[in-house]
N, C-alpha and C. Protein backbone atom coordinates (compact mmCIF):
# COMPACT_ATOMS: atom_id res chain seq x y z
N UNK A 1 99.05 84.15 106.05
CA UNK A 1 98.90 84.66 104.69
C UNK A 1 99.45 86.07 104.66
N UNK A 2 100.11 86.57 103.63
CA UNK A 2 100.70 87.47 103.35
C UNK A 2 100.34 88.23 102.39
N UNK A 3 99.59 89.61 102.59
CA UNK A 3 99.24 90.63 101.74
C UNK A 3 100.22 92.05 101.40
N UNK A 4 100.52 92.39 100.26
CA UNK A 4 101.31 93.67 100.29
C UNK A 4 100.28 94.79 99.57
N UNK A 5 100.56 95.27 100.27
CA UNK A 5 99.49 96.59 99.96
C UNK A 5 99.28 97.05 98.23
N UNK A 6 98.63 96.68 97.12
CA UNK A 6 98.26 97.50 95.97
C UNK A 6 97.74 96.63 95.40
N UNK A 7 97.63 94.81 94.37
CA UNK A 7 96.40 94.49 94.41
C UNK A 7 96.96 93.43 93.32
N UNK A 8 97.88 92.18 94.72
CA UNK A 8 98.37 91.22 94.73
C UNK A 8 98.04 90.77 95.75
N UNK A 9 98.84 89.48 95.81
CA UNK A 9 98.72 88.67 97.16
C UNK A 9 100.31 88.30 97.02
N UNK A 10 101.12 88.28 98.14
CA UNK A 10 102.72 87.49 97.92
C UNK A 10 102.24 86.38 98.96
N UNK A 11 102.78 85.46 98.67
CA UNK A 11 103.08 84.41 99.69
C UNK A 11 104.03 84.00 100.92
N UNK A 12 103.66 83.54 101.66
CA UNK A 12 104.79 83.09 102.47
C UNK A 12 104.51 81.34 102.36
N UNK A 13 105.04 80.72 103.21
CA UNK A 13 105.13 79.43 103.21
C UNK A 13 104.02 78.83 103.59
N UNK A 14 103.34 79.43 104.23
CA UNK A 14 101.75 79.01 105.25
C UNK A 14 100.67 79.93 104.24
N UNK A 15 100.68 80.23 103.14
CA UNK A 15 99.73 80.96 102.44
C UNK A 15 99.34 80.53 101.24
N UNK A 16 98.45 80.86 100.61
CA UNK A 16 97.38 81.23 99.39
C UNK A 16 97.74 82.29 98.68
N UNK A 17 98.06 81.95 97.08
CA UNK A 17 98.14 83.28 96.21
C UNK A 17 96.72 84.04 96.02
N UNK A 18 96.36 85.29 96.17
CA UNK A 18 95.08 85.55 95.62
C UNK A 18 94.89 87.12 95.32
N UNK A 19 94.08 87.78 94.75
CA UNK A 19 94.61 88.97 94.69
C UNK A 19 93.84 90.10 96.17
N UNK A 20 94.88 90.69 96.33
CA UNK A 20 94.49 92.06 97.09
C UNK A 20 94.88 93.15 97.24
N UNK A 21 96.24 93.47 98.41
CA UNK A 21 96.78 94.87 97.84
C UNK A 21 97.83 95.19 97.94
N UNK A 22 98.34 95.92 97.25
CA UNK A 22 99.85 95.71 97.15
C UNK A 22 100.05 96.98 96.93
N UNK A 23 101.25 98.06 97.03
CA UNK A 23 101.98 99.27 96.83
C UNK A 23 103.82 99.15 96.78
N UNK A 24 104.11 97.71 97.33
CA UNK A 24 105.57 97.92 97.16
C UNK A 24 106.26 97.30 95.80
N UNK A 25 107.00 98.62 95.36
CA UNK A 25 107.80 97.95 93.89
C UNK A 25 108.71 96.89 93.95
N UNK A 26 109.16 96.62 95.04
CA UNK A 26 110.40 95.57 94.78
C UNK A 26 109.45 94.41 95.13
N UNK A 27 108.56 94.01 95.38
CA UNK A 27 107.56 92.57 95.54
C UNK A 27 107.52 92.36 94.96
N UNK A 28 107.59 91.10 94.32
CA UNK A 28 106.92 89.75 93.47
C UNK A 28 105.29 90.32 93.41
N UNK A 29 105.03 90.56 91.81
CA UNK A 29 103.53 89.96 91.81
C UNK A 29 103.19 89.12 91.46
N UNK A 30 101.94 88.64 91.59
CA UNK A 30 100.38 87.77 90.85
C UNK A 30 99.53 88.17 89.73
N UNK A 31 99.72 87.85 88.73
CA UNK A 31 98.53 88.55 87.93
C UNK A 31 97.44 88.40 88.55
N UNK A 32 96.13 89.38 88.62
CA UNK A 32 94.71 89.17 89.49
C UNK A 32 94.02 88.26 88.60
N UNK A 33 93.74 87.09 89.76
CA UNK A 33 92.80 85.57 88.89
C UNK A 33 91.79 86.36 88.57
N UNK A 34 90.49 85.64 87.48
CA UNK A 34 89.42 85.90 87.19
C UNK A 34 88.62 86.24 88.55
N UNK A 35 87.27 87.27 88.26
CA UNK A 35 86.54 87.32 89.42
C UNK A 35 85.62 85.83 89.96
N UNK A 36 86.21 85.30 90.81
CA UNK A 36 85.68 83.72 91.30
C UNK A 36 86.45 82.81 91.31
N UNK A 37 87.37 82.84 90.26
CA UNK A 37 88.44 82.00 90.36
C UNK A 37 89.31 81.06 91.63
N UNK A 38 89.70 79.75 91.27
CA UNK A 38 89.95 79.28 92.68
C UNK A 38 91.49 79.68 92.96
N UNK A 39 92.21 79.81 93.99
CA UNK A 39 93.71 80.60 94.55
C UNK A 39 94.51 79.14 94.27
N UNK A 40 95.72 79.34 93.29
CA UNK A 40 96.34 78.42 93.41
C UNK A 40 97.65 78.19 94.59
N UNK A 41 97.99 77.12 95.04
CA UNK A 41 98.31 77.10 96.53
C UNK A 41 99.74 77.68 96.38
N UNK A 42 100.30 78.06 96.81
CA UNK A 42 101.63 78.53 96.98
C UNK A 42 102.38 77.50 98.27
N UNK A 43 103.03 76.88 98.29
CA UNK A 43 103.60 76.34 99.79
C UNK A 43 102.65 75.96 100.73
N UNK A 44 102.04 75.46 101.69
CA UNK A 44 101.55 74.96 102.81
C UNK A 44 100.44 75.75 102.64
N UNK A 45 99.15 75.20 102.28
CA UNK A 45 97.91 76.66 102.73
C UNK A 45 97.80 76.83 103.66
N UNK A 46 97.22 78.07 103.98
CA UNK A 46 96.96 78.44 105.55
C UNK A 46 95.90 77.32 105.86
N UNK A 47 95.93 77.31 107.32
CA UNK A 47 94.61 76.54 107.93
C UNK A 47 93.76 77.28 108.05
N UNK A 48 93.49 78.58 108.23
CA UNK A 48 92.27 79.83 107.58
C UNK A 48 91.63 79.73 106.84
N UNK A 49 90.30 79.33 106.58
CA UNK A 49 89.41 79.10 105.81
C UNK A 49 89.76 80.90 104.62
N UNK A 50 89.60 80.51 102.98
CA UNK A 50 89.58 81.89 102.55
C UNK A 50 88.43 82.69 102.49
N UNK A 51 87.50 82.37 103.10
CA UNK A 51 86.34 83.36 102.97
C UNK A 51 86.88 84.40 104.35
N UNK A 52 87.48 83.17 105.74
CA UNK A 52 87.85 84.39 106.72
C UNK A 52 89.25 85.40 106.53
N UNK A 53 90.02 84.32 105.41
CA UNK A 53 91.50 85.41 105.48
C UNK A 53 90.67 86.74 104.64
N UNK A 54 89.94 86.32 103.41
CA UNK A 54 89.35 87.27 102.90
C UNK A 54 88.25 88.35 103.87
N UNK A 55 87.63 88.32 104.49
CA UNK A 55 87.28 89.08 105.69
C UNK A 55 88.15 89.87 106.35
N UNK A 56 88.88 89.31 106.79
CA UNK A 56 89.76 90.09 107.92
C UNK A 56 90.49 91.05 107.32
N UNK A 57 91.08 90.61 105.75
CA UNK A 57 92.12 91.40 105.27
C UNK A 57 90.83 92.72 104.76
N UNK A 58 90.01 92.12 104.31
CA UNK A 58 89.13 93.95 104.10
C UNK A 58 88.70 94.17 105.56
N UNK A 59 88.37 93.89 106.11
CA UNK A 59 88.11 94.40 107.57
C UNK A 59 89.75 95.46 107.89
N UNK A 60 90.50 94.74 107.75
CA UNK A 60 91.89 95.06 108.20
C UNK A 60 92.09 96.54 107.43
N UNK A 61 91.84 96.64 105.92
CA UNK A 61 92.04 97.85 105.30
C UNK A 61 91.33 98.61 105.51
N UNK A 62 89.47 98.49 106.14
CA UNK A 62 88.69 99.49 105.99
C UNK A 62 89.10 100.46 107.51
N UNK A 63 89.78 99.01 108.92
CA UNK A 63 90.72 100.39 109.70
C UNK A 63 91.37 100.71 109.60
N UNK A 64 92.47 100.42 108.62
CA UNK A 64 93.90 101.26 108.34
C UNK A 64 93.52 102.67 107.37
N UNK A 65 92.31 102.62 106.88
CA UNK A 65 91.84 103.60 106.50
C UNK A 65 91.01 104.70 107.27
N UNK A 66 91.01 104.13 108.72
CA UNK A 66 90.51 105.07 109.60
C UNK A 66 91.84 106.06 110.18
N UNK A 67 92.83 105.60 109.80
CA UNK A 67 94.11 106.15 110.49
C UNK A 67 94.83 107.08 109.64
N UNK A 68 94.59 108.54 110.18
CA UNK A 68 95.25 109.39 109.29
C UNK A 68 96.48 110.37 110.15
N UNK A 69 97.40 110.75 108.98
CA UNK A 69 98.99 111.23 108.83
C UNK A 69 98.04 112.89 110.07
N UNK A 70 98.44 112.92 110.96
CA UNK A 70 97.91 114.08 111.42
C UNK A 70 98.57 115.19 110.77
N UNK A 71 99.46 115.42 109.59
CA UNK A 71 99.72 116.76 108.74
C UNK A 71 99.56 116.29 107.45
N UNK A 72 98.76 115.15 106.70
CA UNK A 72 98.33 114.71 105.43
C UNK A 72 97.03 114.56 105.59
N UNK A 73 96.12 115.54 104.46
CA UNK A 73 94.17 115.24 104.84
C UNK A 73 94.24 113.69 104.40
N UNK A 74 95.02 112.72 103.83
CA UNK A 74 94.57 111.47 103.51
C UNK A 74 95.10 110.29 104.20
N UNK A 75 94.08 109.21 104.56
CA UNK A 75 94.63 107.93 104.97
C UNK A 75 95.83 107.22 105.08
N UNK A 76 96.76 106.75 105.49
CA UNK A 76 97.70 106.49 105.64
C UNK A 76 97.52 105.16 104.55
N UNK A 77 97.01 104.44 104.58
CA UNK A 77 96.79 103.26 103.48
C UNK A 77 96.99 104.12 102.05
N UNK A 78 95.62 105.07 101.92
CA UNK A 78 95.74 105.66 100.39
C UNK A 78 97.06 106.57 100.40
N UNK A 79 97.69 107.01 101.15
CA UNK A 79 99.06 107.88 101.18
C UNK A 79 100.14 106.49 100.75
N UNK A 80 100.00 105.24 100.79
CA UNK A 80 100.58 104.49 100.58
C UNK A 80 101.98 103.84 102.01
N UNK A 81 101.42 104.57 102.41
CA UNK A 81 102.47 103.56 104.22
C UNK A 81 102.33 102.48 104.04
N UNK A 82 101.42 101.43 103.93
CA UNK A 82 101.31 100.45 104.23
C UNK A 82 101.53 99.53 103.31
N UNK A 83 103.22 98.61 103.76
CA UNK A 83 103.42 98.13 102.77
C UNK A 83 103.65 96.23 102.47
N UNK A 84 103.05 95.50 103.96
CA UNK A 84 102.67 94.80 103.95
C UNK A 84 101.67 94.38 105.61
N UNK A 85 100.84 92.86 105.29
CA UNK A 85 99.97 92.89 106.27
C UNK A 85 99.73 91.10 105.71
N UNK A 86 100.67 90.74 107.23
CA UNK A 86 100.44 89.08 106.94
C UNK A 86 99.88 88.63 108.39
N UNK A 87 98.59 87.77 108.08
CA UNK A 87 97.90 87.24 108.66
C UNK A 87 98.13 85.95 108.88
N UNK A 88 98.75 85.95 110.01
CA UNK A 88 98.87 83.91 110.67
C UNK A 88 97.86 83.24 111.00
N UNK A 89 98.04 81.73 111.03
CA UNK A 89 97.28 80.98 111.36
C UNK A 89 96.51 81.50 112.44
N UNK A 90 97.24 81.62 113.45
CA UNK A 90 97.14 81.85 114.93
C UNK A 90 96.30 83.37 114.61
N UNK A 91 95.65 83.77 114.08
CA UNK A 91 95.41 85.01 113.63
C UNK A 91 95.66 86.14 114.17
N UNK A 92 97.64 86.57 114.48
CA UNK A 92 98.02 87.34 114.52
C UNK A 92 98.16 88.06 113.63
N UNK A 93 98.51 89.33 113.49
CA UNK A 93 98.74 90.35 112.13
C UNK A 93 100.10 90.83 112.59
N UNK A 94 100.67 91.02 111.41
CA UNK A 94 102.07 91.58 110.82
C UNK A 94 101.90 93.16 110.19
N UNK A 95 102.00 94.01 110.63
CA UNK A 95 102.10 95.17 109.48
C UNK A 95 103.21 95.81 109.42
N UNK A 96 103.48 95.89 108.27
CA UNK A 96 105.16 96.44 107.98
C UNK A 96 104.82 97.99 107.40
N UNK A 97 105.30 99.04 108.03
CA UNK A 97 104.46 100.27 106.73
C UNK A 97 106.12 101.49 106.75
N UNK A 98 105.74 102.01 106.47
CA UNK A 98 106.61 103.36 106.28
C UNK A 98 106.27 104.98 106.64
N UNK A 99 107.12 105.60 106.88
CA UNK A 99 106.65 107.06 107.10
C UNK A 99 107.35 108.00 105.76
N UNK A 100 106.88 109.20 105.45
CA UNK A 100 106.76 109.90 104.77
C UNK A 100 108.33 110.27 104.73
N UNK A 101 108.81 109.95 105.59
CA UNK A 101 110.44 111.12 105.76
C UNK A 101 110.80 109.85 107.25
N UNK A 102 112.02 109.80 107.42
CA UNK A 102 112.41 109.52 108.49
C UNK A 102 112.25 110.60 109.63
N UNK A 103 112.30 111.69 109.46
CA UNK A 103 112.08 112.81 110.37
C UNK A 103 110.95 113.12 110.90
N UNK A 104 109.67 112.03 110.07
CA UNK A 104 108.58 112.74 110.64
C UNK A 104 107.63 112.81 111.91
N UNK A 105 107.53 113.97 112.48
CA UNK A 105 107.08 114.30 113.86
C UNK A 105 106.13 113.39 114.54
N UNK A 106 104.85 112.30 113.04
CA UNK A 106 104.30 111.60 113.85
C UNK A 106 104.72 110.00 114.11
N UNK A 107 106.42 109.80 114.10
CA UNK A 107 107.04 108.24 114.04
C UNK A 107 106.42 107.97 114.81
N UNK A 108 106.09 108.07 115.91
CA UNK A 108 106.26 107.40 117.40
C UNK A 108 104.12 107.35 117.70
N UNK A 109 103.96 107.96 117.55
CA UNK A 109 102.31 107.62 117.12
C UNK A 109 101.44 107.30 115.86
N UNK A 110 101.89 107.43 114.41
CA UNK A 110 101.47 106.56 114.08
C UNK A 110 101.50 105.09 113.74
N UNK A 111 102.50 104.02 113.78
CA UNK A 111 102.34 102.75 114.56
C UNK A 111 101.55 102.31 115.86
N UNK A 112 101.46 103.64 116.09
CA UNK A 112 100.40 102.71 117.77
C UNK A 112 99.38 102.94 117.41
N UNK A 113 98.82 104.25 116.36
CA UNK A 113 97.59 104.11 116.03
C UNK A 113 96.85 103.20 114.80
N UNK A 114 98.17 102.15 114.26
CA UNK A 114 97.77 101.27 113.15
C UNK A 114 97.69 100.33 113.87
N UNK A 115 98.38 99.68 115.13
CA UNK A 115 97.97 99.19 115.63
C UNK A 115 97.05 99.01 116.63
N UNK A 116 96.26 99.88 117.38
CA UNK A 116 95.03 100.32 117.83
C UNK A 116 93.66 100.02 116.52
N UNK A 117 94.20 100.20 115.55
CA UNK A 117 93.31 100.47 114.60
C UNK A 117 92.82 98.87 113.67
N UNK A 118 93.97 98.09 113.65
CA UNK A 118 93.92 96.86 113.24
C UNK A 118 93.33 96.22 114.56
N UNK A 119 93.87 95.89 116.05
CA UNK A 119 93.70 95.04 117.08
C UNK A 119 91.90 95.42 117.04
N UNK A 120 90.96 96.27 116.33
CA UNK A 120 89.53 96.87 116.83
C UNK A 120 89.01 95.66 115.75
N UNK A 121 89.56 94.93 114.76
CA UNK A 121 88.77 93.64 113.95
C UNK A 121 88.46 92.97 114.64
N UNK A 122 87.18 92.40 114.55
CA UNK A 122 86.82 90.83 115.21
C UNK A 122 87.67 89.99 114.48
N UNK A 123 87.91 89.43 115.63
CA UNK A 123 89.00 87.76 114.69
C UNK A 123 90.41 88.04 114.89
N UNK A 124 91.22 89.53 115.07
CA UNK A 124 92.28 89.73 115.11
C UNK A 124 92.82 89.14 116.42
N UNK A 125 94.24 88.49 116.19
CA UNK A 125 94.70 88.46 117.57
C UNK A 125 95.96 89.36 117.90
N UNK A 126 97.03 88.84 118.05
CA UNK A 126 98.16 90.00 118.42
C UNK A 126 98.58 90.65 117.56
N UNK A 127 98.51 92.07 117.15
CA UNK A 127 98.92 92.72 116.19
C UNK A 127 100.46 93.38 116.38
N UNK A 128 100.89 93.02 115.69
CA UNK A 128 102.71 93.82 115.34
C UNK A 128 103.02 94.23 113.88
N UNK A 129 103.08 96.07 114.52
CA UNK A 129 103.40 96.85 113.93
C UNK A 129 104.90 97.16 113.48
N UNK A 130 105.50 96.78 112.48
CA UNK A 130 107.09 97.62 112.45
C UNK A 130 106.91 98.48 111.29
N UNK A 131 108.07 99.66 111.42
CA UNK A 131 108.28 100.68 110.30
C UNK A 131 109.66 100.23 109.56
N UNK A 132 109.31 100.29 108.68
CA UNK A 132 110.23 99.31 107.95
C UNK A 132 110.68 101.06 106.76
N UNK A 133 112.29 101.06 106.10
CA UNK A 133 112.54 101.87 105.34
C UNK A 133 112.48 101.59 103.72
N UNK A 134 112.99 100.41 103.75
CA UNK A 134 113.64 99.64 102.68
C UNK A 134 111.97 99.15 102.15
N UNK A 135 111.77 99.33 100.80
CA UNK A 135 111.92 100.56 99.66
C UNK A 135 111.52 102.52 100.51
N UNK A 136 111.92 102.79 100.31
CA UNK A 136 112.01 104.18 100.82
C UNK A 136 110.43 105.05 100.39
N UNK A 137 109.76 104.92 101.06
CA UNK A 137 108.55 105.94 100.76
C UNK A 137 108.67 107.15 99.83
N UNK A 138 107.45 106.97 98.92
CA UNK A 138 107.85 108.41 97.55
C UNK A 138 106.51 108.77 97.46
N UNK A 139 105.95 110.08 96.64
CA UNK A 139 104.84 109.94 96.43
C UNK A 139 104.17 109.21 95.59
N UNK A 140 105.10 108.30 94.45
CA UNK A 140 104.46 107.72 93.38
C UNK A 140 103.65 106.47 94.41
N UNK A 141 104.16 106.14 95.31
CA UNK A 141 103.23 105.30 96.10
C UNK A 141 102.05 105.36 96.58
N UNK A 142 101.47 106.84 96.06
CA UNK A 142 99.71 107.05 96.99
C UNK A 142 98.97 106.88 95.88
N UNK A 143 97.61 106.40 96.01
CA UNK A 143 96.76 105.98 95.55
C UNK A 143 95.91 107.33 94.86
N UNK A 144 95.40 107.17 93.59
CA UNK A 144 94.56 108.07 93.13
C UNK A 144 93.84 109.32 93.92
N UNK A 145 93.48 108.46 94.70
CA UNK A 145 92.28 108.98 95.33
C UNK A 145 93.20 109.67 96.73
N UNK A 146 94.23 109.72 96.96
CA UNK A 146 95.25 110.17 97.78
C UNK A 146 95.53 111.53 96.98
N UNK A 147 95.90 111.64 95.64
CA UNK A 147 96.56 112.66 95.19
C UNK A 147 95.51 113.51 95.04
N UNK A 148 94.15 113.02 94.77
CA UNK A 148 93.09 113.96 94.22
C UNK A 148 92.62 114.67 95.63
N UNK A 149 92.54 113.97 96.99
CA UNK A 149 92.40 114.42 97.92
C UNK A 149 93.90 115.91 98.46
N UNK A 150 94.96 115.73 97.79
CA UNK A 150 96.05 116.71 97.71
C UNK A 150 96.24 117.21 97.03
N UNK A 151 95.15 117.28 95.89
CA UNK A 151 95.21 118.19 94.74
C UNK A 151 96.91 118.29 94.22
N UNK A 152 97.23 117.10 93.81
CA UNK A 152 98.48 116.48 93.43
C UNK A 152 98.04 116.13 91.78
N UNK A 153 97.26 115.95 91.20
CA UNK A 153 96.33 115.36 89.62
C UNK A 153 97.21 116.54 88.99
């Protein structure tokens, strides 16, 4: 199953539409179903029961929210890096995210610390991290609560 960070669900072929989170502009969205509503299937459902894809993927955000830009006071999730997170059968994780600048001093440690930070879920199995460019990181990508923490409002 395939999540993009701001508050969709995209699909892949082995997934469930449903809503969660999403931040990248060039993705396909979902309008968000009613609260309860059942996920209509997109291609092959996962064999993941959705109460556990639903688990893991908030489990999954509440550590990517432990992982912060060591020269940004805010989360790398609410700074908006993270711009997708697909969960396989096999319950490996996918995270695709971005850095602030290509230049920036922490490339090379923060991926090991999103992945340190995701592999700490129960249920997770092999986690792979790539930094992906394409859409190019901006600030319109951080979350409210990102800018108010940078006195950016």
């Amino acid at each position: 199953m395939t999540f993009i960070a701001e508050d969709i669900a995209v699909t892949s072929p082995r997934s469930r539409r449903g809503s969660f989170f999403c931040m990248s502009d060039d993705t396909p969205t979902v309008e968000k179903p009613a609260e309860g509503a059942p996920r209509a299937p997109a291609g092959k459902p996962s064999a993941l029961p959705e109460d556990e894809i639903t688990r893991l993927n908030d489990e999954i955000v509440i550590a990517l929210k432990t992982v912060y830009d060591p020269e940004i006071p805010a989360d790398i999730y609410e700074i908006g890096l993270i711009y997708r997170i697909d969960i396989a059968d096999d319950h490996t994780v996918k995270v695709d995210m971005s850095l602030t600048s290509p230049n920036c001093p922490s490339a090379q440690e923060l991926p090991v610390m999103v992945q340190n930070a995701v592999s700490t879920v129960p249920g997770v199995g092999k986690v792979d991290v790539s930094v992906v460019w394409d859409p190019p990181w901006d600030p319109s990508r951080m979350s409210e609560e990102a800018r108010v923490v940078l006195n950016m409002l």
